[in-house]
PDB file of N, CA and C in Angstrom:
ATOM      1  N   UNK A   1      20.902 -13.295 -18.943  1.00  0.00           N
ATOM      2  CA  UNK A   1      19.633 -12.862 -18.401  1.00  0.00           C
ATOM      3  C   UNK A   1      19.018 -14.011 -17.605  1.00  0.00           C
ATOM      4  N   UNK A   2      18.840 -13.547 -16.620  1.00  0.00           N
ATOM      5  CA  UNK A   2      17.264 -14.580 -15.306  1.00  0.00           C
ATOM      6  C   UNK A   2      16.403 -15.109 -15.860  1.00  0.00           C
ATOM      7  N   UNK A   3      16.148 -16.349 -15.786  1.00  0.00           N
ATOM      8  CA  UNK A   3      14.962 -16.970 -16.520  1.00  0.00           C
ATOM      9  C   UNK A   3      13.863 -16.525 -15.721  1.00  0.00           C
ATOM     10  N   UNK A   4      12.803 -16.229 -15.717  1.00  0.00           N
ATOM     11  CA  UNK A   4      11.383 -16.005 -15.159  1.00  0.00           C
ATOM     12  C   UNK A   4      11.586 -17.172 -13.903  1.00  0.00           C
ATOM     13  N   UNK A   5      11.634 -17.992 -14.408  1.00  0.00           N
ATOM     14  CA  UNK A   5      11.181 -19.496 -13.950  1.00  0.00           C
ATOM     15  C   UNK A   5      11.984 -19.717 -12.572  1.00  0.00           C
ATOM     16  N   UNK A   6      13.486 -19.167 -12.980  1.00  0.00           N
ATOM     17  CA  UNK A   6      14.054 -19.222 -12.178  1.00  0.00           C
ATOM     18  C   UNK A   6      14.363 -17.870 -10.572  1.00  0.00           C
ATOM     19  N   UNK A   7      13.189 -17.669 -11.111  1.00  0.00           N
ATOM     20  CA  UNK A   7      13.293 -16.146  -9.828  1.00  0.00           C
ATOM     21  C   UNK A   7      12.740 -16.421  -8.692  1.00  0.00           C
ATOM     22  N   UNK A   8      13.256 -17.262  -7.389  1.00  0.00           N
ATOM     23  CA  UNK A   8      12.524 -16.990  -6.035  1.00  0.00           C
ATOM     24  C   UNK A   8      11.284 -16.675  -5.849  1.00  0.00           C
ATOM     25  N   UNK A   9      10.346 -16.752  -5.197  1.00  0.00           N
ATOM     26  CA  UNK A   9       9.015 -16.477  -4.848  1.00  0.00           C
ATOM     27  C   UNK A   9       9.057 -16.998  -3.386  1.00  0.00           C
ATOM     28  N   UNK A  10       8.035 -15.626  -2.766  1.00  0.00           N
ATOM     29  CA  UNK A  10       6.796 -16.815  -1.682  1.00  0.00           C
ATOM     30  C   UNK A  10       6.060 -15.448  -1.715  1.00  0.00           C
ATOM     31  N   UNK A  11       4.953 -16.948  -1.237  1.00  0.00           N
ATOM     32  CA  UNK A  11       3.741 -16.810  -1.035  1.00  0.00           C
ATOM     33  C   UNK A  11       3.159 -15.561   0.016  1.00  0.00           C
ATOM     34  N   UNK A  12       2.457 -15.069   0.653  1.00  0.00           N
ATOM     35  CA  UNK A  12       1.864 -14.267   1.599  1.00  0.00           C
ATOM     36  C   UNK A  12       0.399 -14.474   1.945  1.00  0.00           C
ATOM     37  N   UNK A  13       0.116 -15.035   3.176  1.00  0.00           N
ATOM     38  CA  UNK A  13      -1.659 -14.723   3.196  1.00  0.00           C
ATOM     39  C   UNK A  13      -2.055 -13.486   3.840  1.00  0.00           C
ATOM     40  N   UNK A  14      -2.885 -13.032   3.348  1.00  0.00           N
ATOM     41  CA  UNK A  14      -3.917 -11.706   4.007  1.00  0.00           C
ATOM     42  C   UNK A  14      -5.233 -12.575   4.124  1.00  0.00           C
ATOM     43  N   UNK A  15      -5.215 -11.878   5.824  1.00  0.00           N
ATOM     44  CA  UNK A  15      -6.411 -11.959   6.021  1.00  0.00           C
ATOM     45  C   UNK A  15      -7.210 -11.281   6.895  1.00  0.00           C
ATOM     46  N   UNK A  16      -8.573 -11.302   6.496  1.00  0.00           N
ATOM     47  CA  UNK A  16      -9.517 -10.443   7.151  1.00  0.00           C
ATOM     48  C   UNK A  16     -10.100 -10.580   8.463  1.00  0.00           C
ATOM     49  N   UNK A  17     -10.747  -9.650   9.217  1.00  0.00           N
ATOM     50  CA  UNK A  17     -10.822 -10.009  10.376  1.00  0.00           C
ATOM     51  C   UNK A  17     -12.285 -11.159  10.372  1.00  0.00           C
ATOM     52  N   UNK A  18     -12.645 -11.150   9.415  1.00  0.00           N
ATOM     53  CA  UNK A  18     -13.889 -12.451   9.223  1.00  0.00           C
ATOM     54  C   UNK A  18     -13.642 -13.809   8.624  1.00  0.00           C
ATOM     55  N   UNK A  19     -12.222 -13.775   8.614  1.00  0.00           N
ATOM     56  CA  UNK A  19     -11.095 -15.109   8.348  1.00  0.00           C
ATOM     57  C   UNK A  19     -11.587 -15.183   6.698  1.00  0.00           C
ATOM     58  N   UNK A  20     -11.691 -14.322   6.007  1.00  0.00           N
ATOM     59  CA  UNK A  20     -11.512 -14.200   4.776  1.00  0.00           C
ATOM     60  C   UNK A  20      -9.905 -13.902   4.269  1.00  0.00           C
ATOM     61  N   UNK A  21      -9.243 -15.203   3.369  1.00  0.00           N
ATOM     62  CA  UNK A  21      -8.276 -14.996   2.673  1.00  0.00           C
ATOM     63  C   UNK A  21      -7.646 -15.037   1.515  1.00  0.00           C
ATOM     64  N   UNK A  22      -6.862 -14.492   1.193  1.00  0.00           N
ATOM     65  CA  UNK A  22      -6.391 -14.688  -0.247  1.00  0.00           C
ATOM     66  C   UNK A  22      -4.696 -14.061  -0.053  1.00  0.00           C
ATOM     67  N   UNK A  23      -4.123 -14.924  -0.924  1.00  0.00           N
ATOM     68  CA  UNK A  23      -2.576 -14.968  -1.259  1.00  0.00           C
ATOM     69  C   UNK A  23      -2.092 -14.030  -2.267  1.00  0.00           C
ATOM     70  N   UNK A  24      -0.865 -13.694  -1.944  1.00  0.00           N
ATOM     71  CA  UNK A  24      -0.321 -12.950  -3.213  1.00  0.00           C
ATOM     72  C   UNK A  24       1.589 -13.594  -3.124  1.00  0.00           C
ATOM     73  N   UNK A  25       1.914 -14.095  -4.440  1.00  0.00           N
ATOM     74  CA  UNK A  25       2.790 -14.322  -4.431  1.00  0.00           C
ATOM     75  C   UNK A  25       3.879 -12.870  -5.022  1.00  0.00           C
ATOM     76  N   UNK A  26       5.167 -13.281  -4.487  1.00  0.00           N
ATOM     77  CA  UNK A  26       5.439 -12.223  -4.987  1.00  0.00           C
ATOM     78  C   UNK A  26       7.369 -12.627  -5.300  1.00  0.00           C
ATOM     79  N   UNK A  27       8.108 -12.180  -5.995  1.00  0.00           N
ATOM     80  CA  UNK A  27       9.652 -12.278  -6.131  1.00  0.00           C
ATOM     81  C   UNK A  27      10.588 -11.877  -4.900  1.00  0.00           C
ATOM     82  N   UNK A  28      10.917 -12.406  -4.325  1.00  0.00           N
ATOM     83  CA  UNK A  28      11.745 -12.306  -3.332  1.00  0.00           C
ATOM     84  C   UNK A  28      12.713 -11.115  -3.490  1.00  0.00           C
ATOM     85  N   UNK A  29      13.029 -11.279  -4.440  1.00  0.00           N
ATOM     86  CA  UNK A  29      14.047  -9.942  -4.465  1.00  0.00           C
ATOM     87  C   UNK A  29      13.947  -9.011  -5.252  1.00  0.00           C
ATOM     88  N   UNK A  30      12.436  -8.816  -5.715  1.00  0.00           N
ATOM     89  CA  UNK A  30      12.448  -7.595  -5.949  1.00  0.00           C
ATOM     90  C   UNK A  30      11.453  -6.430  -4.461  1.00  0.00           C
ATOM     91  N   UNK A  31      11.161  -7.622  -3.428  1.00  0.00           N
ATOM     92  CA  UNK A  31      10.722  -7.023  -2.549  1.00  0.00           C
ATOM     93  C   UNK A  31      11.862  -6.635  -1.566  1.00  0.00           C
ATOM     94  N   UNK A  32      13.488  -7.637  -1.557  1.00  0.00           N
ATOM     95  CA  UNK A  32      14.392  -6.750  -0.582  1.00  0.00           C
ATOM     96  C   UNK A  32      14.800  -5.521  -0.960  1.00  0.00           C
ATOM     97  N   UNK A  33      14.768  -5.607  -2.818  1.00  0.00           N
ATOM     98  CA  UNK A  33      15.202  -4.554  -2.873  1.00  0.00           C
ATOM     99  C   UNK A  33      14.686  -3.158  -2.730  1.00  0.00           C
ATOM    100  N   UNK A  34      13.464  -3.237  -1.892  1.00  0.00           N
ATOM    101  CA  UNK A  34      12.658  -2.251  -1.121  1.00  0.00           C
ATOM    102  C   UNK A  34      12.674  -2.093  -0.183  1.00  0.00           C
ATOM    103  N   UNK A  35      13.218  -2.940   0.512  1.00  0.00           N
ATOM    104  CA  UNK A  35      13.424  -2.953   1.925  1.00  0.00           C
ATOM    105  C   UNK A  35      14.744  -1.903   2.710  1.00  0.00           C
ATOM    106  N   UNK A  36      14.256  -1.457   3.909  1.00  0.00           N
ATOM    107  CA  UNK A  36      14.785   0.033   3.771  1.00  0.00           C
ATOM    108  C   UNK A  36      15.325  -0.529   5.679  1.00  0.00           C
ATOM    109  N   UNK A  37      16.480  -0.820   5.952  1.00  0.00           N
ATOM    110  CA  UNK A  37      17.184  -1.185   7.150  1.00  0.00           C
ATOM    111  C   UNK A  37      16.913  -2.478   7.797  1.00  0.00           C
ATOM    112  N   UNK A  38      16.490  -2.883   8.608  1.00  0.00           N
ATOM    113  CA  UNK A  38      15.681  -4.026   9.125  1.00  0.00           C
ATOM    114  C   UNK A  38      14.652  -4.201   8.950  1.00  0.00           C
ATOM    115  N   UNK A  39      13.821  -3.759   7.946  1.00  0.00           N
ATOM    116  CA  UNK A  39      12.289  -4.179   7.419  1.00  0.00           C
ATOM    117  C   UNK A  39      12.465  -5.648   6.943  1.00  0.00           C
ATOM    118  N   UNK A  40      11.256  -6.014   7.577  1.00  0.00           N
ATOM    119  CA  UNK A  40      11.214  -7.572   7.252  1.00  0.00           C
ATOM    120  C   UNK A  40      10.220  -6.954   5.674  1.00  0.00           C
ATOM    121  N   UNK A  41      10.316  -8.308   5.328  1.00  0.00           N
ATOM    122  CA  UNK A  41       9.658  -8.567   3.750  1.00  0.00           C
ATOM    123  C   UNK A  41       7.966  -8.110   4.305  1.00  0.00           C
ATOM    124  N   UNK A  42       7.855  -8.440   5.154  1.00  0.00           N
ATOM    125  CA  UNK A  42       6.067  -8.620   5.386  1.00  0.00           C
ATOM    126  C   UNK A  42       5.708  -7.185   5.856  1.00  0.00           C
ATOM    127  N   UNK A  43       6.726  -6.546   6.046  1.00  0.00           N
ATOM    128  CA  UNK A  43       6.664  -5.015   6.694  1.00  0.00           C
ATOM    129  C   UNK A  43       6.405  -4.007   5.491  1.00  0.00           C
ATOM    130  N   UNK A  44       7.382  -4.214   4.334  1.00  0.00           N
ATOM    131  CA  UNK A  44       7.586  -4.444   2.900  1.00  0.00           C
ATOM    132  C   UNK A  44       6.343  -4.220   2.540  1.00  0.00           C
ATOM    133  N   UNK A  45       5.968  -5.377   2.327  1.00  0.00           N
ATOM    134  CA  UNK A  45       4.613  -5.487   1.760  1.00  0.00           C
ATOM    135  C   UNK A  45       3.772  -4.642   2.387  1.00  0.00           C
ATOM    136  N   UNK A  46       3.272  -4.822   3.426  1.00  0.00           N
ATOM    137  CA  UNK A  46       2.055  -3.885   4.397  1.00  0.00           C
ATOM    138  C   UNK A  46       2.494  -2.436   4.383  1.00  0.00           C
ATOM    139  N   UNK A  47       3.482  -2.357   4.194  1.00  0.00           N
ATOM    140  CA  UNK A  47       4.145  -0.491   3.702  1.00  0.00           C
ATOM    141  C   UNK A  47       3.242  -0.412   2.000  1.00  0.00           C
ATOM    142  N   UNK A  48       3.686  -0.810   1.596  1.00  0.00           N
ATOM    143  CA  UNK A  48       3.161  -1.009  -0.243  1.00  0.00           C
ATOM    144  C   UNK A  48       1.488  -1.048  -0.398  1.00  0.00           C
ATOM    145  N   UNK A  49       0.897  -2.319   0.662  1.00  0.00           N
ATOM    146  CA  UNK A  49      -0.708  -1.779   0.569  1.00  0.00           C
ATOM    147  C   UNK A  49      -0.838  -0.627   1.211  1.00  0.00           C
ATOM    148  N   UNK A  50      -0.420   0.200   2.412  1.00  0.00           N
ATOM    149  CA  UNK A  50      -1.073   1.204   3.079  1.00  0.00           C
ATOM    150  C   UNK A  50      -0.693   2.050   1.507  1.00  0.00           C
ATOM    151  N   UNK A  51       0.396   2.148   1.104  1.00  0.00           N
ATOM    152  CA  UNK A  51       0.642   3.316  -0.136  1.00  0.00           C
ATOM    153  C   UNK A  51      -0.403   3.335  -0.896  1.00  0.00           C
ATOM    154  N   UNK A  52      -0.493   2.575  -1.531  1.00  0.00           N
ATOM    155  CA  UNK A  52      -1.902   2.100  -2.442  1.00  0.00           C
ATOM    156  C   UNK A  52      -2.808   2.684  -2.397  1.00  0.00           C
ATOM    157  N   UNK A  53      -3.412   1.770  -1.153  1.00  0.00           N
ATOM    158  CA  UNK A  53      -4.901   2.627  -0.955  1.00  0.00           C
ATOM    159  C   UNK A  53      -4.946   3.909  -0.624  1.00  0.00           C
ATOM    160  N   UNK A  54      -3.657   4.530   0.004  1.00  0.00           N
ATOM    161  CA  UNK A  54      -3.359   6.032   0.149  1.00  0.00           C
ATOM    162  C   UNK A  54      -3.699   6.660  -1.516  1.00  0.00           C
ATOM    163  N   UNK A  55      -3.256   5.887  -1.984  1.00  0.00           N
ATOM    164  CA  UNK A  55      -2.993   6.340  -3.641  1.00  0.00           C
ATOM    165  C   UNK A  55      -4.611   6.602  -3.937  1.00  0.00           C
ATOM    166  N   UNK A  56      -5.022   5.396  -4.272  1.00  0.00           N
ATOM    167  CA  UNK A  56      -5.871   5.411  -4.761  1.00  0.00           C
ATOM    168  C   UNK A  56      -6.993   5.877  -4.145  1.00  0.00           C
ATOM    169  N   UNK A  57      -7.067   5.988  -2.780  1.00  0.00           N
ATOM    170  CA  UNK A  57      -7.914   7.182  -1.895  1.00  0.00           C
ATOM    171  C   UNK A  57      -8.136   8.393  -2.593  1.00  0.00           C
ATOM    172  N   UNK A  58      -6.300   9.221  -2.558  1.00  0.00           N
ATOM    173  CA  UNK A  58      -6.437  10.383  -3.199  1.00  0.00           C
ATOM    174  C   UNK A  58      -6.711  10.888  -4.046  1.00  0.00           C
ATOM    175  N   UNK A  59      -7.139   9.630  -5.386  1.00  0.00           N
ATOM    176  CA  UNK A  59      -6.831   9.938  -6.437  1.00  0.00           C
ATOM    177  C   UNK A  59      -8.198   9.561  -6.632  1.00  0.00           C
ATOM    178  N   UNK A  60      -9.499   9.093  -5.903  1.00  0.00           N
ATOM    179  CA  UNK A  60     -10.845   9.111  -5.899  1.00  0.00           C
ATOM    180  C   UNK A  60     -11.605  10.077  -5.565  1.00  0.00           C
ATOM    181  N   UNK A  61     -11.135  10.893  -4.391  1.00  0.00           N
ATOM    182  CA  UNK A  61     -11.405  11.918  -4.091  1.00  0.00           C
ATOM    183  C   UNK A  61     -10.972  13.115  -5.296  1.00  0.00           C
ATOM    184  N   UNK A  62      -9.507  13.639  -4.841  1.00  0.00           N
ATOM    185  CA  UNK A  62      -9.137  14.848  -5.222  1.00  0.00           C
ATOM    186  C   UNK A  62      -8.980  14.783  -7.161  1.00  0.00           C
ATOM    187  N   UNK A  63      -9.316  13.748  -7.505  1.00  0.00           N
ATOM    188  CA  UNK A  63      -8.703  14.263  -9.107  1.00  0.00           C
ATOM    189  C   UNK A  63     -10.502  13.369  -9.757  1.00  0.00           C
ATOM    190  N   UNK A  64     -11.144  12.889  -8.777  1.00  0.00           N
ATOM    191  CA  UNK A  64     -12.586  12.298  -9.723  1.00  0.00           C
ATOM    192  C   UNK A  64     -13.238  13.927 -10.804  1.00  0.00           C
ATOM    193  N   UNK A  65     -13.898  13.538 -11.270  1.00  0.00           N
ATOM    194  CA  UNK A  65     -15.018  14.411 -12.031  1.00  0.00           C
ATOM    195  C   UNK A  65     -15.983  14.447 -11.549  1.00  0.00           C
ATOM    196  N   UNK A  66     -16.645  15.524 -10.736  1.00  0.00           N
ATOM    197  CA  UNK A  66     -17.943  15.732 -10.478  1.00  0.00           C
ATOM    198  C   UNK A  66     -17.978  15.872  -9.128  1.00  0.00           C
ATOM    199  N   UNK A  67     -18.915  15.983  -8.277  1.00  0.00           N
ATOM    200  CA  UNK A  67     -18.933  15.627  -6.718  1.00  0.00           C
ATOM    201  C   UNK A  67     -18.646  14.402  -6.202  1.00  0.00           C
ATOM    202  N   UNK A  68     -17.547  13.776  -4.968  1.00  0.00           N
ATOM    203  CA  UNK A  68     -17.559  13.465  -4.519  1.00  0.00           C
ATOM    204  C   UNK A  68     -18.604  12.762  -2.779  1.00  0.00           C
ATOM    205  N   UNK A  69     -19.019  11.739  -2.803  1.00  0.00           N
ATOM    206  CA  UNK A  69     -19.735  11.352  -1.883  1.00  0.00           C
ATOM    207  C   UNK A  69     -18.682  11.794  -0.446  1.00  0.00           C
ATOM    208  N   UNK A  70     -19.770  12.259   0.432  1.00  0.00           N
ATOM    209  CA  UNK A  70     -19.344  12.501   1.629  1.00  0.00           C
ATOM    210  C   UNK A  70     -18.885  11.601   2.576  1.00  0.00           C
ATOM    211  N   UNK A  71     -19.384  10.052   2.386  1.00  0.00           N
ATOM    212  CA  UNK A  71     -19.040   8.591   2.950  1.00  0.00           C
ATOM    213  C   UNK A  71     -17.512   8.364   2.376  1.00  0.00           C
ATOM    214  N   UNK A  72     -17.433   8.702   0.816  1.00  0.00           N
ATOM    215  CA  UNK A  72     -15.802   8.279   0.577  1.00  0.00           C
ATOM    216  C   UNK A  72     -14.750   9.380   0.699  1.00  0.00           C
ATOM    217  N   UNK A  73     -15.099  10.547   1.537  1.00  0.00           N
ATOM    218  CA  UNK A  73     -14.292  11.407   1.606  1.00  0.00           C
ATOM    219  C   UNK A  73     -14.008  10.941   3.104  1.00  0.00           C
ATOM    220  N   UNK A  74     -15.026  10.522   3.678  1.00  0.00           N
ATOM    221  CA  UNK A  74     -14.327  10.079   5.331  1.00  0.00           C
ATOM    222  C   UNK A  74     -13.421   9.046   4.683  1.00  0.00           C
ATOM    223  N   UNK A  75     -13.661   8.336   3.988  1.00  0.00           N
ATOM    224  CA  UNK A  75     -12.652   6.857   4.263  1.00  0.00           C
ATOM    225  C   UNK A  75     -11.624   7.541   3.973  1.00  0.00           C
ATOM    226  N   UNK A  76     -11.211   8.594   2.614  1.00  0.00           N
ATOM    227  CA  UNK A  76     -10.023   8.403   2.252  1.00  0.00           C
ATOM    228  C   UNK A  76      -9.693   9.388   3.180  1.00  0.00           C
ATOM    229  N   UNK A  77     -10.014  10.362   4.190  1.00  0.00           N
ATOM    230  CA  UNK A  77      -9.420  10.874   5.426  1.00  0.00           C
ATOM    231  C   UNK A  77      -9.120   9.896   6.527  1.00  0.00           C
ATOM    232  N   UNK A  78      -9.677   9.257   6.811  1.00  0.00           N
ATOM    233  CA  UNK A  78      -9.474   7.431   7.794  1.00  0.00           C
ATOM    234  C   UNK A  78      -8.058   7.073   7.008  1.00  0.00           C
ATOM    235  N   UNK A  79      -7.686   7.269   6.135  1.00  0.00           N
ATOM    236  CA  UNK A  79      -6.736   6.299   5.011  1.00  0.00           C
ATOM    237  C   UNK A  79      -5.384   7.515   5.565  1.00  0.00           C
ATOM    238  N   UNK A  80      -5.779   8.474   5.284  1.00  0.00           N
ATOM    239  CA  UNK A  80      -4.514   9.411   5.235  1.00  0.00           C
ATOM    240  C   UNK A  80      -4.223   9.300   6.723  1.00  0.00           C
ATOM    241  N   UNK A  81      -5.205   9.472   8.140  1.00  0.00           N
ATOM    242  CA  UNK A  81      -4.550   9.341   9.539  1.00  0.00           C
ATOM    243  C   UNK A  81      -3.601   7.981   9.449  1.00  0.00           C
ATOM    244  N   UNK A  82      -4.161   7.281   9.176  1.00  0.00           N
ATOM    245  CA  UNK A  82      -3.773   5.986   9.384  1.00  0.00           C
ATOM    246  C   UNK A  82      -2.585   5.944   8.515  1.00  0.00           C
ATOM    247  N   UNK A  83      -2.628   6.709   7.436  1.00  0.00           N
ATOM    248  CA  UNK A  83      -0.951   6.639   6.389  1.00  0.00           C
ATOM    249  C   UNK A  83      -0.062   7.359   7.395  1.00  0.00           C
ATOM    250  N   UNK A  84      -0.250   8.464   7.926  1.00  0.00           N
ATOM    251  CA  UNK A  84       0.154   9.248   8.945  1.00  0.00           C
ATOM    252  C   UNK A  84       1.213   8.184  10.225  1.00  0.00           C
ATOM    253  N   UNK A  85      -0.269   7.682  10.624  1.00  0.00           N
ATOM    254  CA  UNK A  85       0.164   7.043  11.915  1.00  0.00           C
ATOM    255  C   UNK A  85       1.382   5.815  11.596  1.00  0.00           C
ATOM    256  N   UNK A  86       1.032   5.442  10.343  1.00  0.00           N
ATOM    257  CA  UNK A  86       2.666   4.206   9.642  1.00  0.00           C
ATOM    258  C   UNK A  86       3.734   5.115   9.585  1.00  0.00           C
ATOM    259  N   UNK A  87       3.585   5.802   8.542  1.00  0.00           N
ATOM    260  CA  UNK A  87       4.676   6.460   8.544  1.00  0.00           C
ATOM    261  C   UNK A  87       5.284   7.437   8.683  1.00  0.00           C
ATOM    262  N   UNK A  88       4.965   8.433  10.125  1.00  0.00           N
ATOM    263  CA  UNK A  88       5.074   9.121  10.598  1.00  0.00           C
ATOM    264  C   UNK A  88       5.271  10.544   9.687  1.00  0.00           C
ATOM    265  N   UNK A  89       5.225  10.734   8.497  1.00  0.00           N
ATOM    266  CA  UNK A  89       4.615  11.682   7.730  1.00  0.00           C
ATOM    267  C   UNK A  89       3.704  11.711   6.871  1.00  0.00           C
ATOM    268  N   UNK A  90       3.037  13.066   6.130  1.00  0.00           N
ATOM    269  CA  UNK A  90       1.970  12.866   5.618  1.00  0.00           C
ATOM    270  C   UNK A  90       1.912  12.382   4.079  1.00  0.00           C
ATOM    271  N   UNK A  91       0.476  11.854   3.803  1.00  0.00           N
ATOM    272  CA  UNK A  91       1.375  11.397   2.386  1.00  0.00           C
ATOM    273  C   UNK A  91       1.642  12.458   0.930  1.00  0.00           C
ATOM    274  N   UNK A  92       1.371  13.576   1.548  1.00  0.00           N
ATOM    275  CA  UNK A  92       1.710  14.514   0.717  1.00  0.00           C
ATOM    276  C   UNK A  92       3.210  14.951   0.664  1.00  0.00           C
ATOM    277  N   UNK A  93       3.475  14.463   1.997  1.00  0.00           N
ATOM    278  CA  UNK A  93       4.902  15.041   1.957  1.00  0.00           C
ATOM    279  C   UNK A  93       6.006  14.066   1.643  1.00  0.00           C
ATOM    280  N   UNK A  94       5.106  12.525   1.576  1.00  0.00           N
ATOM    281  CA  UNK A  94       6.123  11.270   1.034  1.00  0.00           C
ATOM    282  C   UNK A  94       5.956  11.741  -0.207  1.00  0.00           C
ATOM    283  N   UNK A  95       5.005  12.028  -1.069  1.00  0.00           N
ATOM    284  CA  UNK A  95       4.870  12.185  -2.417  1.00  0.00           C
ATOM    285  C   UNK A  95       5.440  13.194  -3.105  1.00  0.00           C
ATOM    286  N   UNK A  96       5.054  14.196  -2.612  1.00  0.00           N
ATOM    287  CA  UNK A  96       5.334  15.845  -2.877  1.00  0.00           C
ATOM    288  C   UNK A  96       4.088  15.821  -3.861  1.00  0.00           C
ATOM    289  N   UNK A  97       2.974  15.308  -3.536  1.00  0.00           N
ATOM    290  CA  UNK A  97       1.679  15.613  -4.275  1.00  0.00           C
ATOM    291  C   UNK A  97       0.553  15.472  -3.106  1.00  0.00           C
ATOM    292  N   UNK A  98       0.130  16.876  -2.710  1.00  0.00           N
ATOM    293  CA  UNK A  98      -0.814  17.504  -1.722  1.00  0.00           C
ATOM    294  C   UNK A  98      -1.797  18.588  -2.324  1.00  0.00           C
ATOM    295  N   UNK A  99      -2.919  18.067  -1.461  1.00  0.00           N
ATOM    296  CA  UNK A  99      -3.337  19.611  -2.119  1.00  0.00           C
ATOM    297  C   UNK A  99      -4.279  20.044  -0.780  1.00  0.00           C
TER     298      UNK A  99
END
């Protein structure tokens, strides 16, 4: 078995358009092994946040308790064009969870 210690890493900065940043390190190979033809690692990654917040968009909206605010129903529609426009399908149909 792989020691922890011994598993590859780097680093990544994100940053904001107000030069706000913060790092996320991450295992080298458990990110190729996501990698899907010539995706670079950083493509990788920025595929994985758009999913996310796709995720967690949908899952603020369509599954909360109670009414939803009309301000976070635009974002998580802003979230789904924009999941759209990456990856040229919708994310209901990457998921097979739409409603």
């Amino acid at each position: 078995m792989t020691d922890p210690d011994d598993v590859e890493t780097a680093t990544y900065t994100i940053e904001a358009p107000d030069g706000e940043t913060d790092e996320l390190t991450v295992p080298n190979g458990l990110v190729d092994m996501l990698r899907e033809g010539e995706d670079t690692r950083t493509e990788v990654l920025g595929d994985l946040a758009m999913l996310s917040l796709a995720q967690q968009g949908h899952a603020v909206v369509h599954h909360a308790q109670g009414e939803v605010d009309e301000e976070v129903e635009a974002y998580e529609e802003a979230t789904m064009d924009l999941f759209e426009e990456r990856f040229g399908t919708t994310f209901g149909e990457m998921t097979g969870h739409d409603h």
